[in-house]
C-alpha atoms as a PDB file:
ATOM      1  CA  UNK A   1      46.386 120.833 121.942  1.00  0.00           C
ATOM      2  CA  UNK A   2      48.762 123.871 121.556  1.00  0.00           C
ATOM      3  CA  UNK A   3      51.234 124.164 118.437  1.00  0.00           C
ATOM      4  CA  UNK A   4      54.169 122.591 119.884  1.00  0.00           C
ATOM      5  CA  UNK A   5      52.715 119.340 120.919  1.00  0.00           C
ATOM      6  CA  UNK A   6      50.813 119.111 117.276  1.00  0.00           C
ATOM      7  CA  UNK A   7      54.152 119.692 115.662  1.00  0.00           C
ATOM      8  CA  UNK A   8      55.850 117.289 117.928  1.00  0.00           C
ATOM      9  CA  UNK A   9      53.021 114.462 117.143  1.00  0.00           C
ATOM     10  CA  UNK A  10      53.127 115.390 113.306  1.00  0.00           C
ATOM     11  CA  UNK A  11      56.749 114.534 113.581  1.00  0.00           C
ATOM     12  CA  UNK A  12      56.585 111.492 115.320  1.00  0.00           C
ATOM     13  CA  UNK A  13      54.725 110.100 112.707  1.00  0.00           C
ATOM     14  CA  UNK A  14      56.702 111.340 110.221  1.00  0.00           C
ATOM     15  CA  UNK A  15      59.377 109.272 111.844  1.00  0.00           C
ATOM     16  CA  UNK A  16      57.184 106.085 111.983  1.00  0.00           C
ATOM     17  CA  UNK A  17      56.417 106.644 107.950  1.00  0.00           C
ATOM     18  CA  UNK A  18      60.145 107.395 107.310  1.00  0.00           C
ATOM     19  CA  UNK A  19      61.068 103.969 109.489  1.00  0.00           C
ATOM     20  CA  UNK A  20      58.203 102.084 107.185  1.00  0.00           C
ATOM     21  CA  UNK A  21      59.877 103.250 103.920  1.00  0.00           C
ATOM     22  CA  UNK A  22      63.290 102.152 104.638  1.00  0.00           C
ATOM     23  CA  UNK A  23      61.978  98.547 106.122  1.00  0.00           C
ATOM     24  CA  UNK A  24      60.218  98.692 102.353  1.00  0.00           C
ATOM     25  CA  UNK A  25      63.686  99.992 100.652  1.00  0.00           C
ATOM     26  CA  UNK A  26      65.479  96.634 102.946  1.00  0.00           C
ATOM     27  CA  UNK A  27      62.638  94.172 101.453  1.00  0.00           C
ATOM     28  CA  UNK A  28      62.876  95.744  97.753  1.00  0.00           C
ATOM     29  CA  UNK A  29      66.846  95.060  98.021  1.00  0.00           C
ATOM     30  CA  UNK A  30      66.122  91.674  99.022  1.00  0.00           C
ATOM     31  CA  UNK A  31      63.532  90.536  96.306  1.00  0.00           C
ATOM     32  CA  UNK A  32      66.293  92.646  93.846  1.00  0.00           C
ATOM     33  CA  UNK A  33      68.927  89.949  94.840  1.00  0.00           C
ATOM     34  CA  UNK A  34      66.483  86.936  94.626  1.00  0.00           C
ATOM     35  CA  UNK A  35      65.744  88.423  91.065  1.00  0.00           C
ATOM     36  CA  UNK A  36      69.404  89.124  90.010  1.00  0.00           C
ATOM     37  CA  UNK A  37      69.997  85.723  91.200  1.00  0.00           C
ATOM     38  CA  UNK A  38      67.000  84.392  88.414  1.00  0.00           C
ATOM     39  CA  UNK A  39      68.570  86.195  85.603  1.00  0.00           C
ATOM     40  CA  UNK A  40      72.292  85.034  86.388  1.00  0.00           C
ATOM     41  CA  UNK A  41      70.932  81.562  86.316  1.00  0.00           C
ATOM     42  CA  UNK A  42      69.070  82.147  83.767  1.00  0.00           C
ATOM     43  CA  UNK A  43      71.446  84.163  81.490  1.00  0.00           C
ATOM     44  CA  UNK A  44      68.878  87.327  80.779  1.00  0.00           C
ATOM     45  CA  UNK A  45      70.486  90.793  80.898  1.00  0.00           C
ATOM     46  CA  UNK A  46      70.313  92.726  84.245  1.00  0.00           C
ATOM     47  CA  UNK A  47      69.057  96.020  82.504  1.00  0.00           C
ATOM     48  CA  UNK A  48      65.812  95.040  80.513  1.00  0.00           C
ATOM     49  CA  UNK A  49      64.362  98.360  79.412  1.00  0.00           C
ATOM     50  CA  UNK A  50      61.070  97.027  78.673  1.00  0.00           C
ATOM     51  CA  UNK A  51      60.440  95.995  81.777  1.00  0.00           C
ATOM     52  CA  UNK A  52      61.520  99.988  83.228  1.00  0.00           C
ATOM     53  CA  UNK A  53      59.069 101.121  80.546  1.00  0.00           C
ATOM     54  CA  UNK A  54      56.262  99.116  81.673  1.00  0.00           C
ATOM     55  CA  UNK A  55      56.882  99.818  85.580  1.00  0.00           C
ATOM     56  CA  UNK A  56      56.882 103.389  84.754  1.00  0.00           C
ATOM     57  CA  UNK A  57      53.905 103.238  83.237  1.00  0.00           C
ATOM     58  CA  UNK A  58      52.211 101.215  85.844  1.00  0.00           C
ATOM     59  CA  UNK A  59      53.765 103.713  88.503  1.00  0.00           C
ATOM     60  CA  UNK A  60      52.141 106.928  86.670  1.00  0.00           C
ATOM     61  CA  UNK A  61      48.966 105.728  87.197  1.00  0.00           C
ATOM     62  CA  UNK A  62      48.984 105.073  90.779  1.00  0.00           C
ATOM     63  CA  UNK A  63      50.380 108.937  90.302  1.00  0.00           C
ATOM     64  CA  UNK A  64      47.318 110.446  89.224  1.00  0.00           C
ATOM     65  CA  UNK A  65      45.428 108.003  90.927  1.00  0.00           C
ATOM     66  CA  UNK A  66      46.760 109.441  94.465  1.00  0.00           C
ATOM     67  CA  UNK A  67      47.388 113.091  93.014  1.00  0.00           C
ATOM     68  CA  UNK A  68      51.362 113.511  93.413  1.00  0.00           C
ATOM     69  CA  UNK A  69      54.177 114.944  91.750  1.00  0.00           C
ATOM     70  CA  UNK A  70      55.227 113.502  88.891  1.00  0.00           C
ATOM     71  CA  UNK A  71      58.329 114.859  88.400  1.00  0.00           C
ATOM     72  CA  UNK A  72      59.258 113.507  91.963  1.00  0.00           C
ATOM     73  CA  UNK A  73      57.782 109.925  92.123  1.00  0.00           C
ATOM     74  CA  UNK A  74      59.856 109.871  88.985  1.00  0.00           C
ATOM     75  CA  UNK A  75      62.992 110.478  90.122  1.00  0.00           C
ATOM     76  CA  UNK A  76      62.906 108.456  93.631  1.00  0.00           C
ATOM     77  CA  UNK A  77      61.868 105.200  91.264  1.00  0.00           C
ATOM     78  CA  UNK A  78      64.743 105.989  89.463  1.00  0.00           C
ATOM     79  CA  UNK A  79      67.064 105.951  91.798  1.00  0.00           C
ATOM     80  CA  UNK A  80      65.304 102.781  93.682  1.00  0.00           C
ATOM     81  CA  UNK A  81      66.004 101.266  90.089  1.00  0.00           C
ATOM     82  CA  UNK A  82      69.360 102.585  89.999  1.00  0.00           C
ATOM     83  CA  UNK A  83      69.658 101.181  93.209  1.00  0.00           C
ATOM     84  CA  UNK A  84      68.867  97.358  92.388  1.00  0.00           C
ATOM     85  CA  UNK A  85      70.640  97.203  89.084  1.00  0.00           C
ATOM     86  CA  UNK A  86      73.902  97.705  91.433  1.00  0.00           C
ATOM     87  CA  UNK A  87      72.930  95.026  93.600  1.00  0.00           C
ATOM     88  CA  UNK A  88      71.947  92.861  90.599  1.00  0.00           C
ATOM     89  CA  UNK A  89      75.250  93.826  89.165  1.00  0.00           C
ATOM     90  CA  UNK A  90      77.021  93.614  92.374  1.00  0.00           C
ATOM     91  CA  UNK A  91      75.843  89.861  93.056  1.00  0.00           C
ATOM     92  CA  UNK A  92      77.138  88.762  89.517  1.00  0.00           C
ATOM     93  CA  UNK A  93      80.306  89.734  90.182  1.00  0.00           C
ATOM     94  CA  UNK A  94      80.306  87.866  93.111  1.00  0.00           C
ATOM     95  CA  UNK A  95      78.683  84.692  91.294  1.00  0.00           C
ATOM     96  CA  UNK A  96      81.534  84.999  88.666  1.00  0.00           C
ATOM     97  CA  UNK A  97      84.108  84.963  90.873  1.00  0.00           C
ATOM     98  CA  UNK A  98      82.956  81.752  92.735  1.00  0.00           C
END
């Protein structure tokens, strides 16, 4: 197989991963809403920085475990969390206002 077709099948299934992360990033929003929709109900504070602390944790093992970048697992995780405090935040707006 010459260079061209490797590079072509290398980015084919970079494609498929990059289509598999954002069906992940569409189920993560989901289960985000179901939560925000638990603590609205149940009257517990979107933002519970114990929780971050503890998934952080968690997350830095798998890390090392699989030998990545720190620094960048880091910051996509914190914008996935960024991410699903606005939709928690977003749906109790929506729950206020009837």
């Amino acid at each position: 197989m010459d260079f061209q077709n490797k590079l072509s099948d290398f980015r084919k299934e970079l494609a498929s991963i990059d289509e598999d992360l954002i069906l992940l990033l569409q189920k993560r929003n989901k289960i985000s809403t179901e939560i925000g929709v638990l603590k609205y109900n149940q009257k517990i504070a979107i933002k519970q920085p114990e929780i971050w602390d503890a998934f952080s944790k968690s997350r830095n093992k798998l890390v090392r475990k699989y030998r990545l970048n720190k620094k960048f697992i880091h910051s996509i995780f914190k914008v996935i969390h960024k991410n699903s405090i606005k939709i928690q935040k977003d749906l109790v707006k929506q729950l206020k206002k009837g």
